[in-house]
PDB file of N, CA and C in Angstrom:
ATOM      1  N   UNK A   1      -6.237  27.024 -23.056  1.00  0.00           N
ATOM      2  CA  UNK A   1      -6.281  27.471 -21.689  1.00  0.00           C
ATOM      3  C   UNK A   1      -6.586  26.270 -20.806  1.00  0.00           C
ATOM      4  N   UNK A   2      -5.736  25.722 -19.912  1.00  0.00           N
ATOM      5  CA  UNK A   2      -5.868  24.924 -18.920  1.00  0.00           C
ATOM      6  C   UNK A   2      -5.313  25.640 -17.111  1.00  0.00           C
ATOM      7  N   UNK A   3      -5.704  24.403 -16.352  1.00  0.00           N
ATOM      8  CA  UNK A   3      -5.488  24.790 -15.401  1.00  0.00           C
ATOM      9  C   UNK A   3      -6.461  25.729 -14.476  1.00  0.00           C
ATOM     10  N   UNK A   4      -6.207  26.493 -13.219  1.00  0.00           N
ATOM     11  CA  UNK A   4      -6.782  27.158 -12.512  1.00  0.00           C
ATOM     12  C   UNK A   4      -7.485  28.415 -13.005  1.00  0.00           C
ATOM     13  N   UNK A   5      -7.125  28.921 -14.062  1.00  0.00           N
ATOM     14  CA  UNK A   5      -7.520  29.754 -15.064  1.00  0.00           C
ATOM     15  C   UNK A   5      -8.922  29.555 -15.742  1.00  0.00           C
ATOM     16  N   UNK A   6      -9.003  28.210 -15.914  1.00  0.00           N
ATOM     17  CA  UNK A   6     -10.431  27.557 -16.670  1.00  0.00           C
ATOM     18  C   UNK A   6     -11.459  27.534 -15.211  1.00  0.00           C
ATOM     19  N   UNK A   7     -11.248  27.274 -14.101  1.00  0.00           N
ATOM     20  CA  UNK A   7     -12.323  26.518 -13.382  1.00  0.00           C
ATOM     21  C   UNK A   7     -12.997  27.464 -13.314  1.00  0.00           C
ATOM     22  N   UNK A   8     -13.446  29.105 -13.271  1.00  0.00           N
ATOM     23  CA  UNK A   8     -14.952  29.443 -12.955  1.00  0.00           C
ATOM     24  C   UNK A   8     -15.793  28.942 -13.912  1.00  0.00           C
ATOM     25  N   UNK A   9     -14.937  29.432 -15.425  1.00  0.00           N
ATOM     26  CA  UNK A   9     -15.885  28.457 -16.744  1.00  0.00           C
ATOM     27  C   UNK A   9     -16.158  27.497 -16.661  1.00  0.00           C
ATOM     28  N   UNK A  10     -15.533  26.377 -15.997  1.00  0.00           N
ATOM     29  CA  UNK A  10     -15.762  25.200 -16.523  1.00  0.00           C
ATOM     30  C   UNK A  10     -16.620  24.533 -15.331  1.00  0.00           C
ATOM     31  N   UNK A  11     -16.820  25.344 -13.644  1.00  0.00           N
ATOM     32  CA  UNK A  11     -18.043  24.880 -13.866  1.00  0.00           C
ATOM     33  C   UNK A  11     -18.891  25.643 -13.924  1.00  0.00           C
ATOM     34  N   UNK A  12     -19.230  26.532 -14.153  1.00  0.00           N
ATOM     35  CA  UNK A  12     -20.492  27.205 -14.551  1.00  0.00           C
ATOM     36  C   UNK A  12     -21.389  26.585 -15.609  1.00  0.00           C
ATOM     37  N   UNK A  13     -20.124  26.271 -16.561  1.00  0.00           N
ATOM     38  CA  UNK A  13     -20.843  24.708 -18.032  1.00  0.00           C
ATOM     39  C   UNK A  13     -21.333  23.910 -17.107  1.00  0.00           C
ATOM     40  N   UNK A  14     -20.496  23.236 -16.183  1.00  0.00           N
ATOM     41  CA  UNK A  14     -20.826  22.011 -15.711  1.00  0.00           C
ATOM     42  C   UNK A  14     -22.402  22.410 -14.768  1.00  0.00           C
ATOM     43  N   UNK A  15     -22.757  23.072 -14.372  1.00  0.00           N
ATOM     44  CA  UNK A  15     -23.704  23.098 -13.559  1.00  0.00           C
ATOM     45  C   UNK A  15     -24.620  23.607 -14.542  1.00  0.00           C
ATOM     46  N   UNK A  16     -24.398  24.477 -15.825  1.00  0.00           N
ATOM     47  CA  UNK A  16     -25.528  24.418 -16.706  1.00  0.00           C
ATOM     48  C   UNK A  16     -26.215  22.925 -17.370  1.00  0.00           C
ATOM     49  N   UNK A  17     -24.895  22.162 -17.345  1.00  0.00           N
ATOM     50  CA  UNK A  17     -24.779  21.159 -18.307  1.00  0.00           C
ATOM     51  C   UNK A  17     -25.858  19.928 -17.443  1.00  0.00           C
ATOM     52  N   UNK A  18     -25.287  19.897 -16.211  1.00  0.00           N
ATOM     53  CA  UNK A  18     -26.059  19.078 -15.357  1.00  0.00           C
ATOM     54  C   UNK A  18     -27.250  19.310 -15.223  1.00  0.00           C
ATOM     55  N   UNK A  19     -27.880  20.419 -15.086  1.00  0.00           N
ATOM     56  CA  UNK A  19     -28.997  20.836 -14.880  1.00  0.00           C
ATOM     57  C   UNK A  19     -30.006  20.664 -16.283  1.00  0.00           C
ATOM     58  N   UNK A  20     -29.473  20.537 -17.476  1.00  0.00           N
ATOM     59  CA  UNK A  20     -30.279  21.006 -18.286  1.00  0.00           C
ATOM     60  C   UNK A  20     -30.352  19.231 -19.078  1.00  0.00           C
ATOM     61  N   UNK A  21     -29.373  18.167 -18.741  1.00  0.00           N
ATOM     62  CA  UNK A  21     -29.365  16.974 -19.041  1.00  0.00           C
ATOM     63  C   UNK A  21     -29.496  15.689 -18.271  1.00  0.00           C
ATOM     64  N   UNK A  22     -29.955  14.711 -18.367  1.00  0.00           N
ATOM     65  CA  UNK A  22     -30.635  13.790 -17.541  1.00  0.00           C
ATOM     66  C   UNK A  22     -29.724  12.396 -17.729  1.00  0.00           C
ATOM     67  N   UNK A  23     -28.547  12.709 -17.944  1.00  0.00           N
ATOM     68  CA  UNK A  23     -27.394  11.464 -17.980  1.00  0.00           C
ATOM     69  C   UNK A  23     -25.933  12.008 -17.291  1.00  0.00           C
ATOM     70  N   UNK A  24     -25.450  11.468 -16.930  1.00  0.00           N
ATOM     71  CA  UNK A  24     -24.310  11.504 -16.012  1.00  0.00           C
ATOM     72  C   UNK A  24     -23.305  12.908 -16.316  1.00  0.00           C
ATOM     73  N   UNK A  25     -22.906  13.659 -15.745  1.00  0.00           N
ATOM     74  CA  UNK A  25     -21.972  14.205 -16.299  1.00  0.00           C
ATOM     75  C   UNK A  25     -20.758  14.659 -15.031  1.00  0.00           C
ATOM     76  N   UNK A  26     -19.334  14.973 -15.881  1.00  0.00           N
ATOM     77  CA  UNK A  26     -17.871  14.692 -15.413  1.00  0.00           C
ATOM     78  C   UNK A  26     -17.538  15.980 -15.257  1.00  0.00           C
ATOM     79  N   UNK A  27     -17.351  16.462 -14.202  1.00  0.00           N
ATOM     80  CA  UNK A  27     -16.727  17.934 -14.442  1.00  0.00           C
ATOM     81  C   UNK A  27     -15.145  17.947 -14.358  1.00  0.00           C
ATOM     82  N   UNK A  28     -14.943  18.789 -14.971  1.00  0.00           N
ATOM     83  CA  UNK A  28     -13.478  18.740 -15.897  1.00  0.00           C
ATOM     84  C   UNK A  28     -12.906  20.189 -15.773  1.00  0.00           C
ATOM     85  N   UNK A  29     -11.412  20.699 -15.829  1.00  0.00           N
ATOM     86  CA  UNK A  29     -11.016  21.871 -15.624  1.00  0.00           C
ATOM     87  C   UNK A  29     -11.074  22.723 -14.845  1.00  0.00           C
ATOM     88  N   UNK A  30      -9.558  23.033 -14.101  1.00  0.00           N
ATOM     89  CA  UNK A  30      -9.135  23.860 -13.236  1.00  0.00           C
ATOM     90  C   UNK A  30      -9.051  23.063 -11.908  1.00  0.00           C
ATOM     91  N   UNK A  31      -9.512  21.988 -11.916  1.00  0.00           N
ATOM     92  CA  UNK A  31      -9.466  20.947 -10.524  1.00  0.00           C
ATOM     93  C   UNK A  31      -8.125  20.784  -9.971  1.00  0.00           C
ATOM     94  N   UNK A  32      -7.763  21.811  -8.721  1.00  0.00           N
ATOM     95  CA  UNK A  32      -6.101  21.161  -8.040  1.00  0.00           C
ATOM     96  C   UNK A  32      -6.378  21.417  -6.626  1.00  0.00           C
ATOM     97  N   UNK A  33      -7.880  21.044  -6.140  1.00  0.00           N
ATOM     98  CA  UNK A  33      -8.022  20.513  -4.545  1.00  0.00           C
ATOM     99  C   UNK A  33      -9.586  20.024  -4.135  1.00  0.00           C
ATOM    100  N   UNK A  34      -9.484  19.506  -3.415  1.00  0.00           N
ATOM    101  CA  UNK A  34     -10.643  18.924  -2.697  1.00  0.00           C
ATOM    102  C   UNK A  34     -11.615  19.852  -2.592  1.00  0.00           C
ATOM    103  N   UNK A  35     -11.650  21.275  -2.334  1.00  0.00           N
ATOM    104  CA  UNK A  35     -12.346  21.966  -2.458  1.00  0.00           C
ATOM    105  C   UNK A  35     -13.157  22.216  -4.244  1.00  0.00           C
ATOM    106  N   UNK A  36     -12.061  22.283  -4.846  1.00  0.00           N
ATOM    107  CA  UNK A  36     -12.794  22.461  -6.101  1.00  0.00           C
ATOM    108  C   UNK A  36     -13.580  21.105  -6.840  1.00  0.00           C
ATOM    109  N   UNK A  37     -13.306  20.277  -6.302  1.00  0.00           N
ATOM    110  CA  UNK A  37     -13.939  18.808  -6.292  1.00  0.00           C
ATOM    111  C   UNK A  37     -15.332  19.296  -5.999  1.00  0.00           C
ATOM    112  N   UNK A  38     -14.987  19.563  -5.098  1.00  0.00           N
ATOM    113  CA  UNK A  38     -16.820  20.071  -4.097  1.00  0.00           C
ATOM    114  C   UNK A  38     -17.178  20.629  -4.765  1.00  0.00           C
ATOM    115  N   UNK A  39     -16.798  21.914  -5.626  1.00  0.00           N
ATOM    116  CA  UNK A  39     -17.497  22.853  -6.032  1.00  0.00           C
ATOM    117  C   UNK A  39     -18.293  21.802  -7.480  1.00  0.00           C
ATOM    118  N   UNK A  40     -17.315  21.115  -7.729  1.00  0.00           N
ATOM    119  CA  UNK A  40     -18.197  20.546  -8.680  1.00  0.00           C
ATOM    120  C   UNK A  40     -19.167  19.389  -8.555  1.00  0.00           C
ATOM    121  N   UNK A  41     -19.016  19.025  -7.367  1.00  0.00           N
ATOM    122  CA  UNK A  41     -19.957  17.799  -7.120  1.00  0.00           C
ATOM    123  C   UNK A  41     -21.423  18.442  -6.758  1.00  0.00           C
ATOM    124  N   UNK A  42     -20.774  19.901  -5.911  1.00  0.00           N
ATOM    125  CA  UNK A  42     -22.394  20.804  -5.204  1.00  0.00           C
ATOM    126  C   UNK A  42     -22.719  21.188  -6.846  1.00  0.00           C
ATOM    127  N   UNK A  43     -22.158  21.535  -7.900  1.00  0.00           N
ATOM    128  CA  UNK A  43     -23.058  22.054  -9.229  1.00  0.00           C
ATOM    129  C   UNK A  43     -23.623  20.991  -9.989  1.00  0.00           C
ATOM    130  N   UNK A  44     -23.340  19.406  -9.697  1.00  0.00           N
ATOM    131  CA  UNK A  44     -24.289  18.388  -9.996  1.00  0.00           C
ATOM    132  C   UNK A  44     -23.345  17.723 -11.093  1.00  0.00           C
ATOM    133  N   UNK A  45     -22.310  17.808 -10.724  1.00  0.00           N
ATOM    134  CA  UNK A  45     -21.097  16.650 -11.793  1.00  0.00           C
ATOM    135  C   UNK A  45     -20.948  15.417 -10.933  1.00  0.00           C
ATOM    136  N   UNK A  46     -21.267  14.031 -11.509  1.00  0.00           N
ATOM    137  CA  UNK A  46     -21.248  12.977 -10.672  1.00  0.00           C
ATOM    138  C   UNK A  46     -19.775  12.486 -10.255  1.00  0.00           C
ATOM    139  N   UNK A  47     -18.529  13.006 -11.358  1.00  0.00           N
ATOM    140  CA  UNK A  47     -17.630  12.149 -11.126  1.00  0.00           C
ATOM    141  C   UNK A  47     -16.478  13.763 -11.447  1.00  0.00           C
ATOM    142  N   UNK A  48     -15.381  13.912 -11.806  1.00  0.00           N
ATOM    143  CA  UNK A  48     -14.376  14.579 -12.000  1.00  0.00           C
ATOM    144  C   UNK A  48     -13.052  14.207 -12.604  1.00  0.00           C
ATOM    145  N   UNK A  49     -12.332  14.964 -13.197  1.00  0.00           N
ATOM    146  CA  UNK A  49     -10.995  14.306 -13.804  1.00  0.00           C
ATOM    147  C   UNK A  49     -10.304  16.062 -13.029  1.00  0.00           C
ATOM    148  N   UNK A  50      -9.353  15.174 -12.902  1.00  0.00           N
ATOM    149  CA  UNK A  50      -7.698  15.983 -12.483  1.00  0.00           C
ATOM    150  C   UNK A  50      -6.950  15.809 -13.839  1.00  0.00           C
ATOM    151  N   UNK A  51      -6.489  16.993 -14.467  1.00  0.00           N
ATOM    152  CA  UNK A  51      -5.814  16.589 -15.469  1.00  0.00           C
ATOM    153  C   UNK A  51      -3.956  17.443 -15.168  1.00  0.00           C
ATOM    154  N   UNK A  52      -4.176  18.337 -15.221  1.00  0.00           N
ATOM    155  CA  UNK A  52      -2.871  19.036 -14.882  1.00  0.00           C
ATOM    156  C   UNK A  52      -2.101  19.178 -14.086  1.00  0.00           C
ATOM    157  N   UNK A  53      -3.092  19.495 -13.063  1.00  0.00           N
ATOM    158  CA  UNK A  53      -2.538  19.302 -11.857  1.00  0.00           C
ATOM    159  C   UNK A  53      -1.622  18.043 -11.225  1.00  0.00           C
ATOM    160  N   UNK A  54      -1.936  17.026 -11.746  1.00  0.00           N
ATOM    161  CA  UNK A  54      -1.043  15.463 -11.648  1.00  0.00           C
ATOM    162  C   UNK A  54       0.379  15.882 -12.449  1.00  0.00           C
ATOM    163  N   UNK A  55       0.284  16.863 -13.507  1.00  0.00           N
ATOM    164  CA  UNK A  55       1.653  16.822 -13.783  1.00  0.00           C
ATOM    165  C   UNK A  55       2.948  17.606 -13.186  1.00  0.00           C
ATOM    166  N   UNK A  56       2.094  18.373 -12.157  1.00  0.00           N
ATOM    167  CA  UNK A  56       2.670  19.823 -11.614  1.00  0.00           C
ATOM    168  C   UNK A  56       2.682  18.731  -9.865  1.00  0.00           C
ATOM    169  N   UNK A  57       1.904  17.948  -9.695  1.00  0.00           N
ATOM    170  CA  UNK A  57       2.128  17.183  -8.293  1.00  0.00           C
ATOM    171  C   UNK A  57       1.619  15.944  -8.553  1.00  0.00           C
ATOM    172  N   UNK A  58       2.220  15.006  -8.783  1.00  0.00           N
ATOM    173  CA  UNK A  58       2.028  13.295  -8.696  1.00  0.00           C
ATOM    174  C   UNK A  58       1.078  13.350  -7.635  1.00  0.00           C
ATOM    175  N   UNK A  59       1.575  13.434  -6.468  1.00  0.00           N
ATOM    176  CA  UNK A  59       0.865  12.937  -5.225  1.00  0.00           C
ATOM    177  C   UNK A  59      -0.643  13.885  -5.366  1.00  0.00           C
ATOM    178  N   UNK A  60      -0.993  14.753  -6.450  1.00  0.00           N
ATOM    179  CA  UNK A  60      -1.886  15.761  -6.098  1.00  0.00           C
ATOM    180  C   UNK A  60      -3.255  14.769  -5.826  1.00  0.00           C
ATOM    181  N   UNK A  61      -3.551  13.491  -6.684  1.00  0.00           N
ATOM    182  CA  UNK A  61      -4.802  12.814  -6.117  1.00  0.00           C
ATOM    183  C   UNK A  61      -5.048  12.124  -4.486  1.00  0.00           C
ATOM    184  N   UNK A  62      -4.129  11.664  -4.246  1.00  0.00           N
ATOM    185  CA  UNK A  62      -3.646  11.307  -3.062  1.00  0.00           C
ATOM    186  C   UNK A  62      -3.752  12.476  -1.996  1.00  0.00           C
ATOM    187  N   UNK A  63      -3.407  13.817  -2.139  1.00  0.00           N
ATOM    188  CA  UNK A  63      -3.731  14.641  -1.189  1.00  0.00           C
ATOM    189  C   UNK A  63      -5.286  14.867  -1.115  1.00  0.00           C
ATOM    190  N   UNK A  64      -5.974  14.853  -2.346  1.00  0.00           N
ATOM    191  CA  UNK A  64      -7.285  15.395  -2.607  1.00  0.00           C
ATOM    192  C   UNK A  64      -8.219  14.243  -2.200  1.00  0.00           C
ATOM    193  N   UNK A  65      -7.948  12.963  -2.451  1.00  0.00           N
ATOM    194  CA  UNK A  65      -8.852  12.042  -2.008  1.00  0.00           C
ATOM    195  C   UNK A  65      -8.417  11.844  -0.442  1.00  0.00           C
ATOM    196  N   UNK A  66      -7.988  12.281   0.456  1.00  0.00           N
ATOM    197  CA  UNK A  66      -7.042  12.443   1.566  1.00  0.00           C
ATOM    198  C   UNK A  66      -8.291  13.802   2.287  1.00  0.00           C
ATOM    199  N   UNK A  67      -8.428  14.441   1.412  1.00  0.00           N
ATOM    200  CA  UNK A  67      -8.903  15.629   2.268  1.00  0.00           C
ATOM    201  C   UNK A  67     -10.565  15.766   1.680  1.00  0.00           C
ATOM    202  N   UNK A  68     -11.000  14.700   0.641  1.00  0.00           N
ATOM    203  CA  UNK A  68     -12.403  14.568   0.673  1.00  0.00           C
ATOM    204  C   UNK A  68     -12.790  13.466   1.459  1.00  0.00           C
ATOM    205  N   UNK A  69     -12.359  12.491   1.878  1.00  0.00           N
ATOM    206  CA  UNK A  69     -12.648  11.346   3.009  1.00  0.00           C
ATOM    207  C   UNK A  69     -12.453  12.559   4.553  1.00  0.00           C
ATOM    208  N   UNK A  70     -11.439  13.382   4.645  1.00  0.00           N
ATOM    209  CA  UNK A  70     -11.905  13.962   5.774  1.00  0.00           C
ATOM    210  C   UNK A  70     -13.156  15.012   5.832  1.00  0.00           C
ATOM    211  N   UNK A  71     -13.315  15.558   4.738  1.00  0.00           N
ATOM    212  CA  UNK A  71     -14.145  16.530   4.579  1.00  0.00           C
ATOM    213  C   UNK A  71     -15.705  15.556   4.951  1.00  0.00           C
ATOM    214  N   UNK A  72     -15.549  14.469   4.417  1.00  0.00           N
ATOM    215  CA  UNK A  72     -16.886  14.010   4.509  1.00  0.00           C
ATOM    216  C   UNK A  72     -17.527  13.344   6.079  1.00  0.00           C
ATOM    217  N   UNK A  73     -16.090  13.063   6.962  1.00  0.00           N
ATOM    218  CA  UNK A  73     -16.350  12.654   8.132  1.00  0.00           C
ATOM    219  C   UNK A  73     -16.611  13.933   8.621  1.00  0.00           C
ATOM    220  N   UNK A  74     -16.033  15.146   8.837  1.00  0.00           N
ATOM    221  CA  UNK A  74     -16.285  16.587   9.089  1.00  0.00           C
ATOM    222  C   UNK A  74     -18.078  16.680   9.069  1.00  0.00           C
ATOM    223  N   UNK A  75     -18.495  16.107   7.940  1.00  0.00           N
ATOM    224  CA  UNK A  75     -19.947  16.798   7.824  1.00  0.00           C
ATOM    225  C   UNK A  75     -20.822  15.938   7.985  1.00  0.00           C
ATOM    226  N   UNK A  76     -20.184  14.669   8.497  1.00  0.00           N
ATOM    227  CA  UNK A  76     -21.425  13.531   8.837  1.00  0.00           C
ATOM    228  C   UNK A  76     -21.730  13.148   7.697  1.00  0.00           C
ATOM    229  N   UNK A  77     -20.958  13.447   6.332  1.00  0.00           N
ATOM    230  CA  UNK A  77     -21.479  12.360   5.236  1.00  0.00           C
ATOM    231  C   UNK A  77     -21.359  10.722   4.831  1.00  0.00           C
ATOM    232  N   UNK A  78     -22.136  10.034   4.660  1.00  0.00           N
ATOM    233  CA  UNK A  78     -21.764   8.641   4.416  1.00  0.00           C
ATOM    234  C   UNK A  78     -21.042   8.456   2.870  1.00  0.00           C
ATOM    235  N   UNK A  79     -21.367   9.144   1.943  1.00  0.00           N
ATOM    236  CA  UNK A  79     -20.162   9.314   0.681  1.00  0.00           C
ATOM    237  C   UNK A  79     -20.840  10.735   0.381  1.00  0.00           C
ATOM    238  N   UNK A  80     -19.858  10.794  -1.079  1.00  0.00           N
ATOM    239  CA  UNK A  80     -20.319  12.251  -1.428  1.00  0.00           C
ATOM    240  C   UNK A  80     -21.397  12.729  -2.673  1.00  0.00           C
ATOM    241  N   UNK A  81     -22.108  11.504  -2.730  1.00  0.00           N
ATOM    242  CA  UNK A  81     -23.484  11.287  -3.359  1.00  0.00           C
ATOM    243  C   UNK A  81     -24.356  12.482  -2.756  1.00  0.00           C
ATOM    244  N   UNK A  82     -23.794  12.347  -1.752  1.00  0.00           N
ATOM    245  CA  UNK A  82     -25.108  13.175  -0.757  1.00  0.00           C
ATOM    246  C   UNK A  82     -25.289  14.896  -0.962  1.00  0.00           C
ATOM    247  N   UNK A  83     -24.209  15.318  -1.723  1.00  0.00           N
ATOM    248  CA  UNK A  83     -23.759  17.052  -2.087  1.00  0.00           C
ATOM    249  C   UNK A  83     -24.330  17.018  -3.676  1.00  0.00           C
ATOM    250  N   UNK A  84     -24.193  15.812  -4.462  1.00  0.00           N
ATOM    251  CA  UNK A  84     -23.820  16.111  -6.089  1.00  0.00           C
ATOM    252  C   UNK A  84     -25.288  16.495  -5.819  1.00  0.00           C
ATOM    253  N   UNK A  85     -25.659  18.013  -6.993  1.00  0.00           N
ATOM    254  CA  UNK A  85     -26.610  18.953  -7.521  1.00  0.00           C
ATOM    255  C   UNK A  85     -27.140  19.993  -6.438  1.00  0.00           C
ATOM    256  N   UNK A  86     -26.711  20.162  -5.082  1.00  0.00           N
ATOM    257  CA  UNK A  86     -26.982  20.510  -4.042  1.00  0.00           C
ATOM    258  C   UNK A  86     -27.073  22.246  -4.681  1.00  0.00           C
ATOM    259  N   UNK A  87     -26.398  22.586  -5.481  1.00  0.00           N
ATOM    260  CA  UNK A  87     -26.647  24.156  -5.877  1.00  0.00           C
ATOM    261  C   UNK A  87     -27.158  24.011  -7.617  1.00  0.00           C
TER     262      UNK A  87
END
């Protein structure tokens, strides 16, 4: 199972996973927008992988890093350090 199908699971792990460990962690699965980026940076994943979604849209990182640089001028953030573990 990949794709948009995985992301409530995968972060619900990820925000267990973060919470319960004291070294970096990547949230992974179901990622195909800037929004779901967020969702995983607010559950405390420092970094993210796009995996499928690049094969279904090349340009898909390019839109997403496109609309988290605006998202972050939107909220007065200086990067997006400032959200990771926020929930």
């Amino acid at each position: 199972l990949s794709g948009p199908a995985i992301l409530p699971i995968a972060l619900r792990m990820a925000h267990q996973v973060a919470h319960a460990v004291a070294i970096p962690v990547v949230g992974m699965g179901g990622i195909t927008s800037a929004e779901d980026v967020l969702k995983f940076l607010m559950a405390g994943a420092v970094a993210v992988q796009v995996g499928t979604m690049t094969f279904a849209d090349p340009k898909a990182m390019l839109n997403i890093i496109d609309d988290l640089a605006e998202y972050c001028a939107q909220e007065g953030l200086a990067n997006l350090q400032e959200i990771v573990g926020i929930i």
